[in-house]
N, C-alpha and C. Protein backbone atom coordinates (compact mmCIF):
# COMPACT_ATOMS: atom_id res chain seq x y z
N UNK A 1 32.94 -3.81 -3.42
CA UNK A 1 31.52 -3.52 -3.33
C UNK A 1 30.68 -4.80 -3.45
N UNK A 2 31.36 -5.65 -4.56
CA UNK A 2 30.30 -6.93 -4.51
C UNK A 2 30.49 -7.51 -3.26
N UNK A 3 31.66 -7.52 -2.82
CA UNK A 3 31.60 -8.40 -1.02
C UNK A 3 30.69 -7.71 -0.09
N UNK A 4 30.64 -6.81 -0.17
CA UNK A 4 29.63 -5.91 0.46
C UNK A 4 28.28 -6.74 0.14
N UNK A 5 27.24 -6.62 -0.73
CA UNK A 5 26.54 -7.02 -1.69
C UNK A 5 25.95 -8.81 -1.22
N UNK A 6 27.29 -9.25 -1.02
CA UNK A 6 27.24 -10.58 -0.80
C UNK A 6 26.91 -10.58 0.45
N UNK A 7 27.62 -10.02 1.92
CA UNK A 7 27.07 -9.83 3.06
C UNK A 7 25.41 -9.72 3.13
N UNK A 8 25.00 -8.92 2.48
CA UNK A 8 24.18 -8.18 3.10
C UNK A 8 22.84 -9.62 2.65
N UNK A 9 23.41 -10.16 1.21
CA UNK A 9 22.52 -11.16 0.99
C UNK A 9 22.84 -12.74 1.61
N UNK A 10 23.74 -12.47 2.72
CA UNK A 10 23.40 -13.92 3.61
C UNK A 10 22.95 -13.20 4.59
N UNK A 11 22.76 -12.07 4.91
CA UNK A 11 21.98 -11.64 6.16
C UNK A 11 20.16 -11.65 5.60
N UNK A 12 19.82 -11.38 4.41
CA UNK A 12 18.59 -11.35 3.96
C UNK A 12 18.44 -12.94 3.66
N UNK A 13 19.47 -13.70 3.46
CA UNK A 13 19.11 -15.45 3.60
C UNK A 13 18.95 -16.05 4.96
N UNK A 14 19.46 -15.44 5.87
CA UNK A 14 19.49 -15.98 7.35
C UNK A 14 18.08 -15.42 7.70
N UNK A 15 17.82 -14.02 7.94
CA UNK A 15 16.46 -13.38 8.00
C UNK A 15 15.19 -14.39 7.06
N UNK A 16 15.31 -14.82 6.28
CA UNK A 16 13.82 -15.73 5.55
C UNK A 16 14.33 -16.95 6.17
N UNK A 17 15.19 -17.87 6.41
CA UNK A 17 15.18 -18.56 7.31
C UNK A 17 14.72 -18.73 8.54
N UNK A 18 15.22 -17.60 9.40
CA UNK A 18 14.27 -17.16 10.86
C UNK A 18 12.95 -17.45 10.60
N UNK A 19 12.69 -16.16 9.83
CA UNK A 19 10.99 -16.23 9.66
C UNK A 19 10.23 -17.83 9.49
N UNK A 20 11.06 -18.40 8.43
CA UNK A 20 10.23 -19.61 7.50
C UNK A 20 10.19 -20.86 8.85
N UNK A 21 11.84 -20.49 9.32
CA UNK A 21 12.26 -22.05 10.24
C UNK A 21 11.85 -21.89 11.47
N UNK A 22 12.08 -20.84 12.21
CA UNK A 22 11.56 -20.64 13.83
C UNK A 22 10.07 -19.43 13.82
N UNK A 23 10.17 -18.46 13.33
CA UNK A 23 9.11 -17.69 13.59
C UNK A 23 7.42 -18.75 13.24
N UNK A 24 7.51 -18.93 11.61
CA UNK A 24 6.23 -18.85 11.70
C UNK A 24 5.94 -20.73 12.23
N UNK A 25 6.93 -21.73 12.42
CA UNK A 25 7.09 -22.46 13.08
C UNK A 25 5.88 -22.28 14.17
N UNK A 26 6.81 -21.54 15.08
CA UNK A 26 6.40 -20.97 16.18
C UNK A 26 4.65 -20.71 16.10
N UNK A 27 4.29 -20.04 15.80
CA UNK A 27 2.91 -19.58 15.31
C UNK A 27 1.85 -20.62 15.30
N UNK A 28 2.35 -21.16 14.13
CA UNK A 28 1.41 -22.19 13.25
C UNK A 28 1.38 -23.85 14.21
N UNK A 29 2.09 -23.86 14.85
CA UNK A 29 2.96 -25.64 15.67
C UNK A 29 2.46 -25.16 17.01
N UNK A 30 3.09 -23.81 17.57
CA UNK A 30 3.01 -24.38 19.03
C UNK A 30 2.10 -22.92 19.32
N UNK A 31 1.27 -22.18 18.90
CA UNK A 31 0.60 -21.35 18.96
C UNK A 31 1.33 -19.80 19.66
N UNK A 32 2.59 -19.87 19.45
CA UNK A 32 3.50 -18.52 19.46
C UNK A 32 3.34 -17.46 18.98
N UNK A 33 1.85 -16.75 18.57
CA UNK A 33 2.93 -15.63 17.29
C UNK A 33 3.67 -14.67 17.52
N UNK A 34 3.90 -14.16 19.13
CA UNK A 34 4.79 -13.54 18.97
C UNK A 34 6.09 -12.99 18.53
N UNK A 35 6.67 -14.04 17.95
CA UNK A 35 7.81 -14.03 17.14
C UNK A 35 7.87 -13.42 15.35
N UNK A 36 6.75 -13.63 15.27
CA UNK A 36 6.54 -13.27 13.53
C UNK A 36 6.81 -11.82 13.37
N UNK A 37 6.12 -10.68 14.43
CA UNK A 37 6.48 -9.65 13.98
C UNK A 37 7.87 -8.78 13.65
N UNK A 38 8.40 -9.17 15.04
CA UNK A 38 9.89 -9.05 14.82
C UNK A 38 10.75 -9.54 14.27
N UNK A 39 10.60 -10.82 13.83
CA UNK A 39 11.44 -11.65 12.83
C UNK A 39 10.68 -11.00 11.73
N UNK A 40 9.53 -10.29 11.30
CA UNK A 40 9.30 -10.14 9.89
C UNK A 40 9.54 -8.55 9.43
N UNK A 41 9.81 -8.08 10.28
CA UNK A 41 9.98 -6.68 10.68
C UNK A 41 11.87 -6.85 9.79
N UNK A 42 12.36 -7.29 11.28
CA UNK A 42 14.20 -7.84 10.68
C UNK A 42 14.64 -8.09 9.30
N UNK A 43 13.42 -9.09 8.81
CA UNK A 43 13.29 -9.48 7.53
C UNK A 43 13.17 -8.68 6.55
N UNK A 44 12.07 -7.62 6.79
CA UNK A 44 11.77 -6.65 5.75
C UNK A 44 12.77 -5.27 5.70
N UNK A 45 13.71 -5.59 6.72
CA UNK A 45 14.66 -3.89 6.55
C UNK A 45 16.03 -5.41 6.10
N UNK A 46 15.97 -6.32 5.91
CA UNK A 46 17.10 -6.59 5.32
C UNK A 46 16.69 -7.07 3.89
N UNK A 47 15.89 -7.53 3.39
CA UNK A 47 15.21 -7.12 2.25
C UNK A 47 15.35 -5.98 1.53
N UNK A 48 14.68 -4.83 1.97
CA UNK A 48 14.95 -3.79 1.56
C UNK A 48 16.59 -3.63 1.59
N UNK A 49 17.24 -3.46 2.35
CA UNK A 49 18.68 -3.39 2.23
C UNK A 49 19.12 -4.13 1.44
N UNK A 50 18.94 -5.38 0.73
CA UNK A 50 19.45 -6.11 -0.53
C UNK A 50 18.96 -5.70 -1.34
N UNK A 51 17.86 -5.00 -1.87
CA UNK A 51 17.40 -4.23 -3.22
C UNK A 51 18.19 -3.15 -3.17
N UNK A 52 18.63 -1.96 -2.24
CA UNK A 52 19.57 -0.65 -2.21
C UNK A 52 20.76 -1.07 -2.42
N UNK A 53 21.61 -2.50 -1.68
CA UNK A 53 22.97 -2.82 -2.09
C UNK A 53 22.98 -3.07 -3.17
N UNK A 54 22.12 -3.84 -3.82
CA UNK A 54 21.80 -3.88 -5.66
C UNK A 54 21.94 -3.42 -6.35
N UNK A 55 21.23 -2.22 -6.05
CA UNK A 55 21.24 -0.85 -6.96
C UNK A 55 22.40 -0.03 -6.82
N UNK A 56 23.22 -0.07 -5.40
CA UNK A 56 24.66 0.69 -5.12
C UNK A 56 25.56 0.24 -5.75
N UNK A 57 25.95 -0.94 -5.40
CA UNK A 57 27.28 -2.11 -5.36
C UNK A 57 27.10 -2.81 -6.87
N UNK A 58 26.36 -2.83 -7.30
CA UNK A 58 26.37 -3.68 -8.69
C UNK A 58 26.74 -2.76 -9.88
N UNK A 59 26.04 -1.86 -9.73
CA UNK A 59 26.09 -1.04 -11.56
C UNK A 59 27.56 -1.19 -11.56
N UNK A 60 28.09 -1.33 -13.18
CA UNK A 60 29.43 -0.92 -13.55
C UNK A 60 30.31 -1.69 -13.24
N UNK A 61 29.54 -3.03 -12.58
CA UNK A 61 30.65 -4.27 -12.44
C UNK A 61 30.86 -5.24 -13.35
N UNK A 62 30.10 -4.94 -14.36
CA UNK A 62 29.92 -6.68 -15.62
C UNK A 62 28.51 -7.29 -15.49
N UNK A 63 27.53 -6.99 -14.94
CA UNK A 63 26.82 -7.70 -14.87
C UNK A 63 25.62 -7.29 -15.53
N UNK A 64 25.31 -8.00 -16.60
CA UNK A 64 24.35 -8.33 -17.84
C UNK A 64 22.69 -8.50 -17.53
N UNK A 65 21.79 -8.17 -18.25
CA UNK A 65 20.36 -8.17 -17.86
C UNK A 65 20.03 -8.86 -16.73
N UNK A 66 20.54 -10.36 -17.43
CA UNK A 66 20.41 -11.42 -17.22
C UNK A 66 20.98 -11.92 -15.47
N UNK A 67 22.21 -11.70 -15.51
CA UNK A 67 22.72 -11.55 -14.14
C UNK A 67 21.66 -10.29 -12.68
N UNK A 68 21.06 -9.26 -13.44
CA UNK A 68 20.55 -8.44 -12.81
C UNK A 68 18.99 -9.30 -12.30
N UNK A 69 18.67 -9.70 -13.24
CA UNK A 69 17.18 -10.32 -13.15
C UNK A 69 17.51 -11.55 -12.25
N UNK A 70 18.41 -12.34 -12.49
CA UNK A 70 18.95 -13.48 -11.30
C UNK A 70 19.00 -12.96 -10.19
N UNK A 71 19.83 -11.99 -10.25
CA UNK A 71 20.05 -11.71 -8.59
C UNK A 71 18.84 -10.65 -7.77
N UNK A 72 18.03 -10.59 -8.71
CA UNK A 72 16.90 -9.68 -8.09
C UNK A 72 16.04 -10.86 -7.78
N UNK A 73 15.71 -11.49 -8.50
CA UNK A 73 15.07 -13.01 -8.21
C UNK A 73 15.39 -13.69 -7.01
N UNK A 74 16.62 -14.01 -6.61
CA UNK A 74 17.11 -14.46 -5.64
C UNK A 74 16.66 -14.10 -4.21
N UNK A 75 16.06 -12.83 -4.71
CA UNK A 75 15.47 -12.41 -2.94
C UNK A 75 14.40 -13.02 -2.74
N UNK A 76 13.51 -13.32 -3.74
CA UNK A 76 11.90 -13.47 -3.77
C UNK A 76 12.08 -15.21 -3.13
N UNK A 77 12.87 -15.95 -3.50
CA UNK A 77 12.63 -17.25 -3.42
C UNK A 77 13.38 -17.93 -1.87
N UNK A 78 13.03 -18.75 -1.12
CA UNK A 78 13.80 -19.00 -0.01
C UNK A 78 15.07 -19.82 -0.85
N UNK A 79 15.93 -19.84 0.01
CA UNK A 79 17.62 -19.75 -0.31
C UNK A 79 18.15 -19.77 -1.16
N UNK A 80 17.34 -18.48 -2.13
CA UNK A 80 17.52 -17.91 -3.59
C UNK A 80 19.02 -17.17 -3.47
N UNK A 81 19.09 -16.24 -2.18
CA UNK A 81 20.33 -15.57 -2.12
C UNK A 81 21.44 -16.54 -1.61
N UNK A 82 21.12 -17.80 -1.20
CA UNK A 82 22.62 -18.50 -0.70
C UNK A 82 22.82 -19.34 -1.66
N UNK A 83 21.65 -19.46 -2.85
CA UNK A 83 22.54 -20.07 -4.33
C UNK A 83 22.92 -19.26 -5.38
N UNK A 84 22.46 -17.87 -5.02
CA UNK A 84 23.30 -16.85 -6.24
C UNK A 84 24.51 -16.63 -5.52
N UNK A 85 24.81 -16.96 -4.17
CA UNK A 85 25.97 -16.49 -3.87
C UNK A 85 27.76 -17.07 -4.14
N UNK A 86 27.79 -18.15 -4.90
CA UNK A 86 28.93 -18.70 -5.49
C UNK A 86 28.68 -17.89 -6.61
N UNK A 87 27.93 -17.27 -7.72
CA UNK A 87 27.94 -16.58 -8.86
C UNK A 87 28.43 -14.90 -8.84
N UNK A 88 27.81 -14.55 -7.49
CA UNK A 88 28.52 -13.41 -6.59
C UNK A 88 30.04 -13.50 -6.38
N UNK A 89 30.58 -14.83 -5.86
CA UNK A 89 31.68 -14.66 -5.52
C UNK A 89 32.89 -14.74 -6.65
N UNK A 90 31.91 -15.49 -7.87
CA UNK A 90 33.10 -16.15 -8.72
C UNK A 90 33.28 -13.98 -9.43
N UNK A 91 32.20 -13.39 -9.55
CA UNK A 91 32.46 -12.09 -9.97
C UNK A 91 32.88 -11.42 -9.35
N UNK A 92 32.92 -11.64 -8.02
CA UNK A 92 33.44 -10.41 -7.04
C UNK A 92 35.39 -11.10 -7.48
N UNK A 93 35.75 -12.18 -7.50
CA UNK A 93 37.26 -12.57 -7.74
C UNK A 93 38.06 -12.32 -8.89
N UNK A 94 36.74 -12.40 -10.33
CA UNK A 94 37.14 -11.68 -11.58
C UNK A 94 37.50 -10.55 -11.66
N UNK A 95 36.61 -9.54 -10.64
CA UNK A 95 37.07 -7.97 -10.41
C UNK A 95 38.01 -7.39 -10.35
N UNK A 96 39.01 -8.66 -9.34
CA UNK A 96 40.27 -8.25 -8.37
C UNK A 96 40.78 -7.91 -9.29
C-alpha cells in the first residue's frame, strides 16, 4: 500500500512541476495561458488523490503524528513529495 502511496506522490510531484515549470511559464513569459487550466485541473485531481491515498494506504503502517504531518506537508510545498519520498521508501522496506 505504501508503494501505492509513493506512486501516486511522484505523479502529484510531476503535476506541480508542469504547472510551476511549463504551464504558468507559459502564461506569464510568452503570453500562453492556455495551458494553466488543464495542467491545473491534472494538478488538482492528483492532489486530491494524494490526500485519499493518505488517508487509505497509511493508517496502521507505523507512522507517528509526526510522520503524518510531514507527509501531509509535503503536498503543499513544491518538491515536498519527491523529498518525503526516500522516508516513504525506507518504511515501505521496513514493512516487508
Amino acid at each position: 500500500m505504501i508503494r501505492l502511496f509513493r506512486y501516486t506522490g511522484v505523479a502529484e510531484g510531476i503535476t506541480t512541476l508542469a504547472l510551476f515549470l511549463v504551464a504558468m511559464p507559459a502564461k506569464y513569459w510568452f503570453s500562453y495561458p492556455g495551458l494553466v487550466p488543464p495542467v491545473g485541473l491534472i494538478h488538482g485531481v492528483a492532489f486530491i488523490a494524494y490526500i485519499l491515498a493518505m488517508t487509505i494506504c497509511l493508517p496502521g503502517r507505523g507512522f507517528s503524528g509526526f510522520d503524518w504531518v510531514r507527509t501531509t506537508l509535503a503536498a503543499f510545498f513544491p518538491f515536498g513529495t519527491f523529498l518525503n519520498d526516500p522516508f516513504l521508501k525506507r518504511k515501505q522496506l521496513a514493512e516487508v
